[in-house]
PDB file of N, CA and C in Angstrom:
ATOM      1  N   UNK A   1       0.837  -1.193   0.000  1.00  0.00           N
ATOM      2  CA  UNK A   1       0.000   0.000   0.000  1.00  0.00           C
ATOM      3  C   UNK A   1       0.879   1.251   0.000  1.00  0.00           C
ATOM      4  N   UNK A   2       0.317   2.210  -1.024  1.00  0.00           N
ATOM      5  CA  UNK A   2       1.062   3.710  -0.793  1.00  0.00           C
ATOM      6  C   UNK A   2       0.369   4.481   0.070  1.00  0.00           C
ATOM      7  N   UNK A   3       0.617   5.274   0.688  1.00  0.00           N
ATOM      8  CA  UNK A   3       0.154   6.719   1.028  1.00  0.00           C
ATOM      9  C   UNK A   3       0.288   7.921   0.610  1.00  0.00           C
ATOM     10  N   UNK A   4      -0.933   8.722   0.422  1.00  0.00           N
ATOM     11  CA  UNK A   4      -0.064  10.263  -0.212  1.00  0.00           C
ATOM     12  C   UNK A   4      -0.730  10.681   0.694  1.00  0.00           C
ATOM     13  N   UNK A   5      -0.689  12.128   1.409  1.00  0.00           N
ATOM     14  CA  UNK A   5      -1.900  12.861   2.093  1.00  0.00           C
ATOM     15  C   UNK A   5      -3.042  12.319   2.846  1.00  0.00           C
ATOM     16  N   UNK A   6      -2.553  11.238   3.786  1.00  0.00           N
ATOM     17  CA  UNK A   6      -3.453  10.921   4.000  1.00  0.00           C
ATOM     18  C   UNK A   6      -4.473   9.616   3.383  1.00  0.00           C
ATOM     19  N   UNK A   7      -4.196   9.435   2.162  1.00  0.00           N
ATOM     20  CA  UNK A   7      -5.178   8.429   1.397  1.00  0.00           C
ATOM     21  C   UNK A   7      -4.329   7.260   1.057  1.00  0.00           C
ATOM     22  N   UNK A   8      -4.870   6.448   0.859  1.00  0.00           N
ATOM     23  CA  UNK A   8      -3.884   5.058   0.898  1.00  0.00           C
ATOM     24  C   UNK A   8      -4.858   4.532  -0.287  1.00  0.00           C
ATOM     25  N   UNK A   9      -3.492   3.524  -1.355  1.00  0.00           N
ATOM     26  CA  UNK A   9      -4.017   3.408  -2.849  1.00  0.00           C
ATOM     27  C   UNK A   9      -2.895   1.591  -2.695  1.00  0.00           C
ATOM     28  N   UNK A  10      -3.931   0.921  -3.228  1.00  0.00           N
ATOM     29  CA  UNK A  10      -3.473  -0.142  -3.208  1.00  0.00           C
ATOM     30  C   UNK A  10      -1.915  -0.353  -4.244  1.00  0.00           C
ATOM     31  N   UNK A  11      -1.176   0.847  -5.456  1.00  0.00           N
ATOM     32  CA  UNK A  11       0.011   0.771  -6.211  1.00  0.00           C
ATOM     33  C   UNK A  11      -0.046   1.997  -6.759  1.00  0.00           C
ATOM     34  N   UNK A  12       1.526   2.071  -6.787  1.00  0.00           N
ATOM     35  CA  UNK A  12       1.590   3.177  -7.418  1.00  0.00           C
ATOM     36  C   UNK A  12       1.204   4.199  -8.781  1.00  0.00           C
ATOM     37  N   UNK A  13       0.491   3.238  -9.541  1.00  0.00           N
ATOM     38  CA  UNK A  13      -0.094   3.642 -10.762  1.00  0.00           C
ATOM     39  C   UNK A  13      -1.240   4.214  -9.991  1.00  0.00           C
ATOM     40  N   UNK A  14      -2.257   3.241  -8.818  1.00  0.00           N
ATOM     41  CA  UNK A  14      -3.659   3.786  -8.478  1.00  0.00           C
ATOM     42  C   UNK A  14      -3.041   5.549  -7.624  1.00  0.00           C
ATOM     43  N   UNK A  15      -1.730   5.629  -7.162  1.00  0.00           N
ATOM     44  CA  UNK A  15      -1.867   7.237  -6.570  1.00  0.00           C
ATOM     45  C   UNK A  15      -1.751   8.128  -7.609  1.00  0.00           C
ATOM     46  N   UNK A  16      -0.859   7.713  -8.801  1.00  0.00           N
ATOM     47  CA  UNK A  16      -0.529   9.339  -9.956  1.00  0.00           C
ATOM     48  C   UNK A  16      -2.104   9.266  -9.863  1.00  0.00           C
ATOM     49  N   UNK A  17      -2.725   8.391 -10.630  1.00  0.00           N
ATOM     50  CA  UNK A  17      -3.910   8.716 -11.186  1.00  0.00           C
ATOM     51  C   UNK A  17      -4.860   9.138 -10.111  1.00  0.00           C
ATOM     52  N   UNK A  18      -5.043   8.830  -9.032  1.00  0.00           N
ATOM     53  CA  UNK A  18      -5.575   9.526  -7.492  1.00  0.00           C
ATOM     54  C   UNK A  18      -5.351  11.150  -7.538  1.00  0.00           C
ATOM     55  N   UNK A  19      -4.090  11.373  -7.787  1.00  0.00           N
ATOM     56  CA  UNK A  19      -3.831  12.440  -7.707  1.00  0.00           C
ATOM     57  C   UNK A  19      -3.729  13.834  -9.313  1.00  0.00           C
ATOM     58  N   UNK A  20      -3.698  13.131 -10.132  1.00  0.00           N
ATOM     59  CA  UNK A  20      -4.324  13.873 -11.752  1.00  0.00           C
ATOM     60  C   UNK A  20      -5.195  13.222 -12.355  1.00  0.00           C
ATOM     61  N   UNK A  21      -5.850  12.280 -11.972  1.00  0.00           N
ATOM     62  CA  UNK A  21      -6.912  11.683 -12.852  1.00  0.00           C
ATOM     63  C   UNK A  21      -8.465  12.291 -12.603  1.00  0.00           C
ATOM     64  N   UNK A  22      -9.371  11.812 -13.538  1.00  0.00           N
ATOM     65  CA  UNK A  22     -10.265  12.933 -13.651  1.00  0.00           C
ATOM     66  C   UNK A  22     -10.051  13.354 -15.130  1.00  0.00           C
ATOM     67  N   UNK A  23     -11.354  14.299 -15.439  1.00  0.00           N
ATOM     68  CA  UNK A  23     -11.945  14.622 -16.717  1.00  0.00           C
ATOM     69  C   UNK A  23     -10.632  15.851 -16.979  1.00  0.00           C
ATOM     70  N   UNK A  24     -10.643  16.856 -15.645  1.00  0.00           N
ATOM     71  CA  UNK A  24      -9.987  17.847 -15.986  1.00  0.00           C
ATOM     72  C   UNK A  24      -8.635  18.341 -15.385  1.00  0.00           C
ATOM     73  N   UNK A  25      -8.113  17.269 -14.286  1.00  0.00           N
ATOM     74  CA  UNK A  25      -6.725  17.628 -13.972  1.00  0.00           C
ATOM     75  C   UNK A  25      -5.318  17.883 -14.836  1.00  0.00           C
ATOM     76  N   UNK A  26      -5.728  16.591 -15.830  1.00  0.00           N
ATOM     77  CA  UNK A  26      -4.576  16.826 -16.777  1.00  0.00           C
ATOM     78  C   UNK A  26      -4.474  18.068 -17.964  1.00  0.00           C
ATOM     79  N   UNK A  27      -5.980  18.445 -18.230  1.00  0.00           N
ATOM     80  CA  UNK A  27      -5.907  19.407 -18.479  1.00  0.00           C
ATOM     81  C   UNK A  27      -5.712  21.257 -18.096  1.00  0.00           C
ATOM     82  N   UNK A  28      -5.743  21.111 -17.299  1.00  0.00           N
ATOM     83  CA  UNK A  28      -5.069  21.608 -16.006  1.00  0.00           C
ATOM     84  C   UNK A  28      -3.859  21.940 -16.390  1.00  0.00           C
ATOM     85  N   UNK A  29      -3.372  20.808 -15.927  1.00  0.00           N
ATOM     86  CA  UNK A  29      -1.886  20.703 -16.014  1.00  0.00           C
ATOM     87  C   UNK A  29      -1.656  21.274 -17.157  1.00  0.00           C
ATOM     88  N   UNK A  30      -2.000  20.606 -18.035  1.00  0.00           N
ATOM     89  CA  UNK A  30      -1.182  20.973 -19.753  1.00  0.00           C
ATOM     90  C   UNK A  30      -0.941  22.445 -20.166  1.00  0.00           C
ATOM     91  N   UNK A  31      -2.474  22.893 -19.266  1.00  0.00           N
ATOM     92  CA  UNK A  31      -2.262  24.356 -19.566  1.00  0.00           C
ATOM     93  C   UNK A  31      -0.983  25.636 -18.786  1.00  0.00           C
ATOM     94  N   UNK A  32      -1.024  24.763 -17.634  1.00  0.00           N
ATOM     95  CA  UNK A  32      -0.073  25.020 -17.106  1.00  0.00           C
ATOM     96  C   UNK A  32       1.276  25.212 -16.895  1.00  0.00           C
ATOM     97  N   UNK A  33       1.399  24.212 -17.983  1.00  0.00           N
ATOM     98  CA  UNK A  33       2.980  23.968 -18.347  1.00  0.00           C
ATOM     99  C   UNK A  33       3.657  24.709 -18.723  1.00  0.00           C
ATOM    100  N   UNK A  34       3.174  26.373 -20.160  1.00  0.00           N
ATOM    101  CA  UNK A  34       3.702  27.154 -20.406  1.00  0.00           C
ATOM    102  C   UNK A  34       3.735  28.446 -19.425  1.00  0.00           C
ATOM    103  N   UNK A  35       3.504  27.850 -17.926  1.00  0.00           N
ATOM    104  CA  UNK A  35       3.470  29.692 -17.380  1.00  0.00           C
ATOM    105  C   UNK A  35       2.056  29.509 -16.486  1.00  0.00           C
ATOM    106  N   UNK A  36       2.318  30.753 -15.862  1.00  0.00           N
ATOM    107  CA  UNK A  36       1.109  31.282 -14.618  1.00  0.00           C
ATOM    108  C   UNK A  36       0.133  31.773 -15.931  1.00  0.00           C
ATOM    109  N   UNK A  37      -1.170  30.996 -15.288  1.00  0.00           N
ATOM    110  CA  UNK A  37      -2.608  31.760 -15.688  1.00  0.00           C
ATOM    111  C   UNK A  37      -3.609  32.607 -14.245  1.00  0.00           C
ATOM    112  N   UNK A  38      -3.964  33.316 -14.795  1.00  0.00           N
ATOM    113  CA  UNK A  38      -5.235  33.824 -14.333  1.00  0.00           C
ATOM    114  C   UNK A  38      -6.441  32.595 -13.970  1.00  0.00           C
ATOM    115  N   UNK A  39      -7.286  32.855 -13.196  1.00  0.00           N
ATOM    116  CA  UNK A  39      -8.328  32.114 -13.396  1.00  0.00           C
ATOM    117  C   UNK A  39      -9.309  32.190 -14.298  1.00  0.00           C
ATOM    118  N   UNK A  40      -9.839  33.019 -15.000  1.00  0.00           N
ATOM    119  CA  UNK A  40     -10.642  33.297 -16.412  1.00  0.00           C
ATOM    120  C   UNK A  40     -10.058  32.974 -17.768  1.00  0.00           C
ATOM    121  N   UNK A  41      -8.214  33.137 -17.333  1.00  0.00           N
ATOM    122  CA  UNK A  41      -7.916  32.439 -18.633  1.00  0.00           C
ATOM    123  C   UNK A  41      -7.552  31.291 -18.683  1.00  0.00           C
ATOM    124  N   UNK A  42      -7.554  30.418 -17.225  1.00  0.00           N
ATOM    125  CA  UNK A  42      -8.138  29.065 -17.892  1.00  0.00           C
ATOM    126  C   UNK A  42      -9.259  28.670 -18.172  1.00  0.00           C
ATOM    127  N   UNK A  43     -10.297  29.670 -17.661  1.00  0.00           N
ATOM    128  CA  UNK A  43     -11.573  29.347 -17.479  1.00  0.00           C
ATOM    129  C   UNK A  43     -11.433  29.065 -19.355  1.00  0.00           C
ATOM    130  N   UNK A  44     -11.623  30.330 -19.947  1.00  0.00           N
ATOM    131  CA  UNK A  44     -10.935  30.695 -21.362  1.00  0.00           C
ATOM    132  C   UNK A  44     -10.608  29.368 -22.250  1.00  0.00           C
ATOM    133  N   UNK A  45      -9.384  28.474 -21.595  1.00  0.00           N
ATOM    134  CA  UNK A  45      -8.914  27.550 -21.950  1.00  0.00           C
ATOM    135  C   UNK A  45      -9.902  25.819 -22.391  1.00  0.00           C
ATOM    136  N   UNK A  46     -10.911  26.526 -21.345  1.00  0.00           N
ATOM    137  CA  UNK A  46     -11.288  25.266 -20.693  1.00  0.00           C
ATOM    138  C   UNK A  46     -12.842  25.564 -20.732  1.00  0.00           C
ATOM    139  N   UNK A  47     -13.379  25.920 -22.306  1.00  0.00           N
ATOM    140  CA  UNK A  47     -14.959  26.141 -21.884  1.00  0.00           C
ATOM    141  C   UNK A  47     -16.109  25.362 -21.832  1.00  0.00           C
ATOM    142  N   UNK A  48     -15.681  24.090 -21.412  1.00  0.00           N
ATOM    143  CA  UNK A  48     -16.960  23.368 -21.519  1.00  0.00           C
ATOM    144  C   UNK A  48     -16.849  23.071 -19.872  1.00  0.00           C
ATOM    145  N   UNK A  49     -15.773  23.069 -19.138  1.00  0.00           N
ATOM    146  CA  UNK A  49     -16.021  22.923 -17.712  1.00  0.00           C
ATOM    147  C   UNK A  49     -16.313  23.609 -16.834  1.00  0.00           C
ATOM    148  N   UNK A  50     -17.399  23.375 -15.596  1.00  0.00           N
ATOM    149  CA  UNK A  50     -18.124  24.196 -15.057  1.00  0.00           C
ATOM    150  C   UNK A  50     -17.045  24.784 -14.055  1.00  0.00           C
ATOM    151  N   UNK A  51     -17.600  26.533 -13.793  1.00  0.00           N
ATOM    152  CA  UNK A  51     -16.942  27.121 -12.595  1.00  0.00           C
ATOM    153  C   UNK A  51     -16.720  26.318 -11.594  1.00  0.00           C
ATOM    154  N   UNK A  52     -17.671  25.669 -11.332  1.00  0.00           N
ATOM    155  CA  UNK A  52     -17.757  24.842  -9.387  1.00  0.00           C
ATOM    156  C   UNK A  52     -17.062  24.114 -10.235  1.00  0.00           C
ATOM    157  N   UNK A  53     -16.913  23.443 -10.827  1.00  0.00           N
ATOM    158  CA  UNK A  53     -15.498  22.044 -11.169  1.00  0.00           C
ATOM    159  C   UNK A  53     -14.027  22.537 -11.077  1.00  0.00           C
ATOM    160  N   UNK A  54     -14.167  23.639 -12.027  1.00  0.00           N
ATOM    161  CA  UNK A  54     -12.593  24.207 -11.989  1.00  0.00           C
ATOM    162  C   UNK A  54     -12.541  24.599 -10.566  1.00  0.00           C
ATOM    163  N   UNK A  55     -13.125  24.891  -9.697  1.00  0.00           N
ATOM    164  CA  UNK A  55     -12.600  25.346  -8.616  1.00  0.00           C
ATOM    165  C   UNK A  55     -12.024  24.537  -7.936  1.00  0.00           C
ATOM    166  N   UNK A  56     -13.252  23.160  -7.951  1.00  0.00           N
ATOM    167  CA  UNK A  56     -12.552  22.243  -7.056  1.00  0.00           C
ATOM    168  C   UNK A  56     -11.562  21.578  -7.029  1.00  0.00           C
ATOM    169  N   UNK A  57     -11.372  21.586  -8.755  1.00  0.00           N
ATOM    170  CA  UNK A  57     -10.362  20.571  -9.316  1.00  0.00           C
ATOM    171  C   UNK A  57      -9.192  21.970  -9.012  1.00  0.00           C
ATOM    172  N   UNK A  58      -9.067  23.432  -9.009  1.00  0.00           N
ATOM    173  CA  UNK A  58      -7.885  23.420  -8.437  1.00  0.00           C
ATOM    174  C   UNK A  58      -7.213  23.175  -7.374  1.00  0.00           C
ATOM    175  N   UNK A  59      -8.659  23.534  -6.275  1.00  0.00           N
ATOM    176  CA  UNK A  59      -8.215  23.488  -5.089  1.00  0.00           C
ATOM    177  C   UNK A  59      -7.779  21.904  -4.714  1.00  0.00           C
ATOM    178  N   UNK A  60      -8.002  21.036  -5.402  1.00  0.00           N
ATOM    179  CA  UNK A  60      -7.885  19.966  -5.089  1.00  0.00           C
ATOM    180  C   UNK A  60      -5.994  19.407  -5.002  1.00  0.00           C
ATOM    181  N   UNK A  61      -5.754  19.886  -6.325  1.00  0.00           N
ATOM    182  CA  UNK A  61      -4.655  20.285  -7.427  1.00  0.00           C
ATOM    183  C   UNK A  61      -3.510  21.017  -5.988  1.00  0.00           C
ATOM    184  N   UNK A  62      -4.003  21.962  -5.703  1.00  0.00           N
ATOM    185  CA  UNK A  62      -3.494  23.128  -4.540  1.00  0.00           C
ATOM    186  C   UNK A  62      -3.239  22.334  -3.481  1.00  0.00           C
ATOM    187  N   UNK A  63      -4.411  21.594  -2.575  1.00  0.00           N
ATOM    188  CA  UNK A  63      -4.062  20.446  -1.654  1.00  0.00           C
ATOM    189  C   UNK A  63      -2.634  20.104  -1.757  1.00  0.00           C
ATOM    190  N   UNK A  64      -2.602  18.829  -2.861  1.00  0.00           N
ATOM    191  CA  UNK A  64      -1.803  18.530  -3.497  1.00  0.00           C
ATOM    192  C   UNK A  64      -0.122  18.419  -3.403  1.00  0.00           C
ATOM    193  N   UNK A  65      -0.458  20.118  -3.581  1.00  0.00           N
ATOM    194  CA  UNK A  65       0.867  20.413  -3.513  1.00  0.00           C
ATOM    195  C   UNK A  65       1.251  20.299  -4.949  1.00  0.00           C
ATOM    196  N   UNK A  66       0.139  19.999  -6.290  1.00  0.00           N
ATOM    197  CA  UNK A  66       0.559  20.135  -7.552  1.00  0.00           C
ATOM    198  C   UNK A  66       0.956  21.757  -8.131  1.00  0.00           C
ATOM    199  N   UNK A  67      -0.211  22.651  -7.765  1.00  0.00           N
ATOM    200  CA  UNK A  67       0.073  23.791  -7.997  1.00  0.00           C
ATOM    201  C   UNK A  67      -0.505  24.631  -7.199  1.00  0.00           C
ATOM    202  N   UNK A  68       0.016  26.247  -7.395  1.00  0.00           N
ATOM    203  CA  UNK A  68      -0.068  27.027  -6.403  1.00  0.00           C
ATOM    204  C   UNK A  68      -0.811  28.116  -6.900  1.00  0.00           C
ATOM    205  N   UNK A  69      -1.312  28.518  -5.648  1.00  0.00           N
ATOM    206  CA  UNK A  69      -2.054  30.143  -5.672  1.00  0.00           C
ATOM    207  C   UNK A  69      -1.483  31.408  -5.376  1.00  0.00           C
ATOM    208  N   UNK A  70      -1.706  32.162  -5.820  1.00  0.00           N
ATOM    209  CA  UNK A  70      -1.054  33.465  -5.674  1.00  0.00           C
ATOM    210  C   UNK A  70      -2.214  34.813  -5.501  1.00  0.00           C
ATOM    211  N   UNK A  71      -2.834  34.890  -4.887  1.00  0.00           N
ATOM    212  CA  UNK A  71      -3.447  36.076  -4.943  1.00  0.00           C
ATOM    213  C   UNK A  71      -3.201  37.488  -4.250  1.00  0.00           C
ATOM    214  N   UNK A  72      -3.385  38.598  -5.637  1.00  0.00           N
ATOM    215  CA  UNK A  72      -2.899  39.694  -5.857  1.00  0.00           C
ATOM    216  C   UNK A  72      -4.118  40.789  -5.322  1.00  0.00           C
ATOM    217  N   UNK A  73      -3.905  41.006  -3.590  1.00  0.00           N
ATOM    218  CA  UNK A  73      -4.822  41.860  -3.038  1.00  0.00           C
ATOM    219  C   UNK A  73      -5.057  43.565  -3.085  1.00  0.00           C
ATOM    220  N   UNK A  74      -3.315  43.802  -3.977  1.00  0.00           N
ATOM    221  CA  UNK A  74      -2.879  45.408  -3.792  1.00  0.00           C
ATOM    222  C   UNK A  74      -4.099  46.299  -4.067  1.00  0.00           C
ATOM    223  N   UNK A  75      -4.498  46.029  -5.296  1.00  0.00           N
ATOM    224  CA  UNK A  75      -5.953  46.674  -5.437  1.00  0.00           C
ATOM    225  C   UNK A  75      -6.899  45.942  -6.354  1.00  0.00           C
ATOM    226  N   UNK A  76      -8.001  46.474  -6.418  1.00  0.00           N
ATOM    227  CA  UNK A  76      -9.076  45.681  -6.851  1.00  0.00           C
ATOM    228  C   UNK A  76      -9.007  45.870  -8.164  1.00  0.00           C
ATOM    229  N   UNK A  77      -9.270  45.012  -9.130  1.00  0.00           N
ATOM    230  CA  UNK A  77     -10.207  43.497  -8.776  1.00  0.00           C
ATOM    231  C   UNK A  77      -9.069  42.511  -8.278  1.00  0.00           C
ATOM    232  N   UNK A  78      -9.757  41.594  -7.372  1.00  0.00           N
ATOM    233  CA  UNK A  78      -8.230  40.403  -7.182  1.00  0.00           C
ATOM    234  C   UNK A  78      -8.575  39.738  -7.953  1.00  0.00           C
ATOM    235  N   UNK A  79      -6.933  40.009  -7.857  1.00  0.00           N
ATOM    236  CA  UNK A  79      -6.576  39.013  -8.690  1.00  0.00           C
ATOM    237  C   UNK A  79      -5.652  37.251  -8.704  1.00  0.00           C
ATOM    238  N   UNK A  80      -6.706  36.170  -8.966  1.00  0.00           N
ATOM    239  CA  UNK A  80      -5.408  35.110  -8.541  1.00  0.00           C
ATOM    240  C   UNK A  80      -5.076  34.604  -9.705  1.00  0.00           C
ATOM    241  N   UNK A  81      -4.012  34.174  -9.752  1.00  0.00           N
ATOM    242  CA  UNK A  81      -2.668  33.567 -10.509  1.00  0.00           C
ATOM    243  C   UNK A  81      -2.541  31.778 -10.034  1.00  0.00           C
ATOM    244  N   UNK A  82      -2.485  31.170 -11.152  1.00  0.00           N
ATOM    245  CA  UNK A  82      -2.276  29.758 -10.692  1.00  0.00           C
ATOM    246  C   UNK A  82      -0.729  29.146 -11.537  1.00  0.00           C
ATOM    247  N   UNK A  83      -0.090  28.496 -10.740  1.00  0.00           N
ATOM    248  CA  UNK A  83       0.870  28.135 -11.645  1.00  0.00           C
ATOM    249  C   UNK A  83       1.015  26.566 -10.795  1.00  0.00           C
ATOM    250  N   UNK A  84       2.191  26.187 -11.678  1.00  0.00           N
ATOM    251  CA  UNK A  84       2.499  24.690 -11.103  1.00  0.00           C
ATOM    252  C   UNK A  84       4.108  24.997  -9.664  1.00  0.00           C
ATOM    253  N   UNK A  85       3.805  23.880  -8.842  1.00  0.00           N
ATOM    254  CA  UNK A  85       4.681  24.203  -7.844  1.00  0.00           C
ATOM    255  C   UNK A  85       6.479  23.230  -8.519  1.00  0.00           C
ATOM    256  N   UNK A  86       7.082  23.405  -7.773  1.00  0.00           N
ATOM    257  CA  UNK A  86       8.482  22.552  -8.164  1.00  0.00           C
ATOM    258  C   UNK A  86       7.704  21.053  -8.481  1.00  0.00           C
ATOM    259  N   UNK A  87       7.147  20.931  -7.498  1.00  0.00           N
ATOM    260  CA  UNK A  87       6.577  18.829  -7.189  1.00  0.00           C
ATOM    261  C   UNK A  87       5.472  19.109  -8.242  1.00  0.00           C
ATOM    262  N   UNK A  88       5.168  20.010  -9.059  1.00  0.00           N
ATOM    263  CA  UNK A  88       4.268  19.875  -9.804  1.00  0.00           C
ATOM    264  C   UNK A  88       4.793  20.175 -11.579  1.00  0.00           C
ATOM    265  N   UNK A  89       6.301  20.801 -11.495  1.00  0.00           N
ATOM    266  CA  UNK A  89       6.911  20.396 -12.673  1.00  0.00           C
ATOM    267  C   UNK A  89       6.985  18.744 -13.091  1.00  0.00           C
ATOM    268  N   UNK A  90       7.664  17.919 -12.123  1.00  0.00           N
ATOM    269  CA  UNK A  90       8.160  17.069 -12.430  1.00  0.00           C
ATOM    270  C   UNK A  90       7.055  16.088 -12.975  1.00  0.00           C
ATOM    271  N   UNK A  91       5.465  16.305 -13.367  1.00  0.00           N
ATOM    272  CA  UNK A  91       4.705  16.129 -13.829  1.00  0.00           C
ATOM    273  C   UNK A  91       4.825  16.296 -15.442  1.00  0.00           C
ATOM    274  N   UNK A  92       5.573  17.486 -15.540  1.00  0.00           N
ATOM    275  CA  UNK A  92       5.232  17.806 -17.063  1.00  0.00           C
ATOM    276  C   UNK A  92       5.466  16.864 -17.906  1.00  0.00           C
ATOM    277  N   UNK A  93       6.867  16.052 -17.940  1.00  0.00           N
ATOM    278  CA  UNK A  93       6.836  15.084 -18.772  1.00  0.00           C
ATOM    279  C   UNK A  93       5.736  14.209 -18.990  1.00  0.00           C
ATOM    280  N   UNK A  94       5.248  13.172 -18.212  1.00  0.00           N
ATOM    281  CA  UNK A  94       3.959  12.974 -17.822  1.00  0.00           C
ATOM    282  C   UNK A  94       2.842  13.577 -18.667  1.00  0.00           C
ATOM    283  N   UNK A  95       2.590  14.779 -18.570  1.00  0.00           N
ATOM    284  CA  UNK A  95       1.508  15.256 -18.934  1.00  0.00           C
ATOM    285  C   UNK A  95       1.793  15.345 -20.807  1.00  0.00           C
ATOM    286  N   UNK A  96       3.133  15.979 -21.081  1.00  0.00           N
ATOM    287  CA  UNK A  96       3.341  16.092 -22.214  1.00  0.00           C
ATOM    288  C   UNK A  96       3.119  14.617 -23.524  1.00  0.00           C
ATOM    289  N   UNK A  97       3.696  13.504 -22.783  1.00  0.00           N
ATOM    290  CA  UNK A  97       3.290  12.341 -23.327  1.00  0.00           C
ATOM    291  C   UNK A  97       1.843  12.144 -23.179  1.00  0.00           C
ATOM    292  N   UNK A  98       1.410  12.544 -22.512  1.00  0.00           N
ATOM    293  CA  UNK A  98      -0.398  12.191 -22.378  1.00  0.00           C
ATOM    294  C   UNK A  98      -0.496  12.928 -23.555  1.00  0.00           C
ATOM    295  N   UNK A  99      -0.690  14.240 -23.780  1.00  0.00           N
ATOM    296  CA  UNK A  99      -1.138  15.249 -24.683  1.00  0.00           C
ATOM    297  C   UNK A  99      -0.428  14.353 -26.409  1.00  0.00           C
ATOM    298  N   UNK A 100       0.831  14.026 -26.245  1.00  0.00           N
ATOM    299  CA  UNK A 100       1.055  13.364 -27.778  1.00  0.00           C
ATOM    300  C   UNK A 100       0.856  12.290 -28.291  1.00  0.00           C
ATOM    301  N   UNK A 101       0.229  11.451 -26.999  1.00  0.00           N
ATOM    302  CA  UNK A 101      -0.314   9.855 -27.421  1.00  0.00           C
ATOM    303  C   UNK A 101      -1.890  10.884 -27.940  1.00  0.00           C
ATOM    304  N   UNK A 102      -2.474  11.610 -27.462  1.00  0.00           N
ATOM    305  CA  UNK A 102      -3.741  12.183 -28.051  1.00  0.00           C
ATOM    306  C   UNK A 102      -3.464  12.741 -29.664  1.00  0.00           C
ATOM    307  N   UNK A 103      -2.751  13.475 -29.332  1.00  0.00           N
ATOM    308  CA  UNK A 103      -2.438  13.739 -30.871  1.00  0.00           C
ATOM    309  C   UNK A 103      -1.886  12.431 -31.930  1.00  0.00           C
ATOM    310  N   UNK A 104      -1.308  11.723 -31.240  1.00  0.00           N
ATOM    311  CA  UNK A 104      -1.187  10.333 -32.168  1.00  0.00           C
ATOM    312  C   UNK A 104      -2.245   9.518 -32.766  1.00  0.00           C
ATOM    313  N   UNK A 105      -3.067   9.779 -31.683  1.00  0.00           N
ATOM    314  CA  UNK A 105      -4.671   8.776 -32.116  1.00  0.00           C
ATOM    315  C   UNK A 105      -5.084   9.617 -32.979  1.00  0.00           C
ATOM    316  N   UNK A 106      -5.287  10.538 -33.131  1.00  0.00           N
ATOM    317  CA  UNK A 106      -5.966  11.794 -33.451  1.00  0.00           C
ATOM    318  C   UNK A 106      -5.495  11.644 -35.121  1.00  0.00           C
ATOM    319  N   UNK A 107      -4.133  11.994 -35.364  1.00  0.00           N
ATOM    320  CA  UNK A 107      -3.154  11.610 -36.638  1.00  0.00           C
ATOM    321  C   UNK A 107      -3.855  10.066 -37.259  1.00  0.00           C
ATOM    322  N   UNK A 108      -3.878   9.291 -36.485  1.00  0.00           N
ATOM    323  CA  UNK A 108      -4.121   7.959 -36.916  1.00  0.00           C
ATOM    324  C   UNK A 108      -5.675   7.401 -37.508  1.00  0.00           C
ATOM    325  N   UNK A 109      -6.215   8.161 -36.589  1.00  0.00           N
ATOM    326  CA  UNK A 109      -7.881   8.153 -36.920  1.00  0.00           C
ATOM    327  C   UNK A 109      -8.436   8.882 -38.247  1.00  0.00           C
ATOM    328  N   UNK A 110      -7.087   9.875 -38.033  1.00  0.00           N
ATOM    329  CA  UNK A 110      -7.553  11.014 -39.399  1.00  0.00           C
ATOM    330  C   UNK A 110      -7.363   9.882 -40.956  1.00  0.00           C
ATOM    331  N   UNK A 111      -6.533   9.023 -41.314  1.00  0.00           N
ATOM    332  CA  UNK A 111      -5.973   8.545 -42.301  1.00  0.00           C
ATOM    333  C   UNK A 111      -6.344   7.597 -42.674  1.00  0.00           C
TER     334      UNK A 111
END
């Protein structure tokens, strides 16, 4: 048995996916990879998923320790900033092969 946070996953394949699996974590991530977003411009990124989802799925994400919040109180409107943390780079590879096995099917289906 592993543990992450608390939750215990019978192997290590069942925690990555515990911890980015889901409709919209990896997408998340992907977007993440080039740089800090805003929250509207992932919203932006990401328009078929609902506000209450993205929220949870960041805060979830944030838990984590995948990525971080930043909010900018100096003056109004606040503003928050999401980016990925160090423990949430070492994902990217990861995520990047997810994103080109998609584009592979994608290539393959087309022909």
């Amino acid at each position: 048995m592993y543990t992450f946070k608390g939750k215990e996953y019978p192997c290590c394949t069942s925690l990555t996916m515990g911890i980015i699996g889901g409709k919209w974590k990896t997408v998340i991530l992907y977007h993440l990879i080039e740089g800090t977003l805003r929250y509207h411009e992932l919203r932006k990124q990401m328009p078929t998923v609902t506000e209450r989802t993205l929220s949870l799925q960041l805060k979830t994400l944030e838990e984590d320790g995948i990525i971080k919040r930043k909010v900018h109180t100096s003056k109004p409107p606040l503003k928050v900033e999401y980016s990925l943390t160090e423990f949430g780079k070492t994902l990217v590879p990861l995520i990047q092969s997810i994103a080109d096995w998609g584009n592979f099917v994608i290539e393959k289906s087309v022909g």
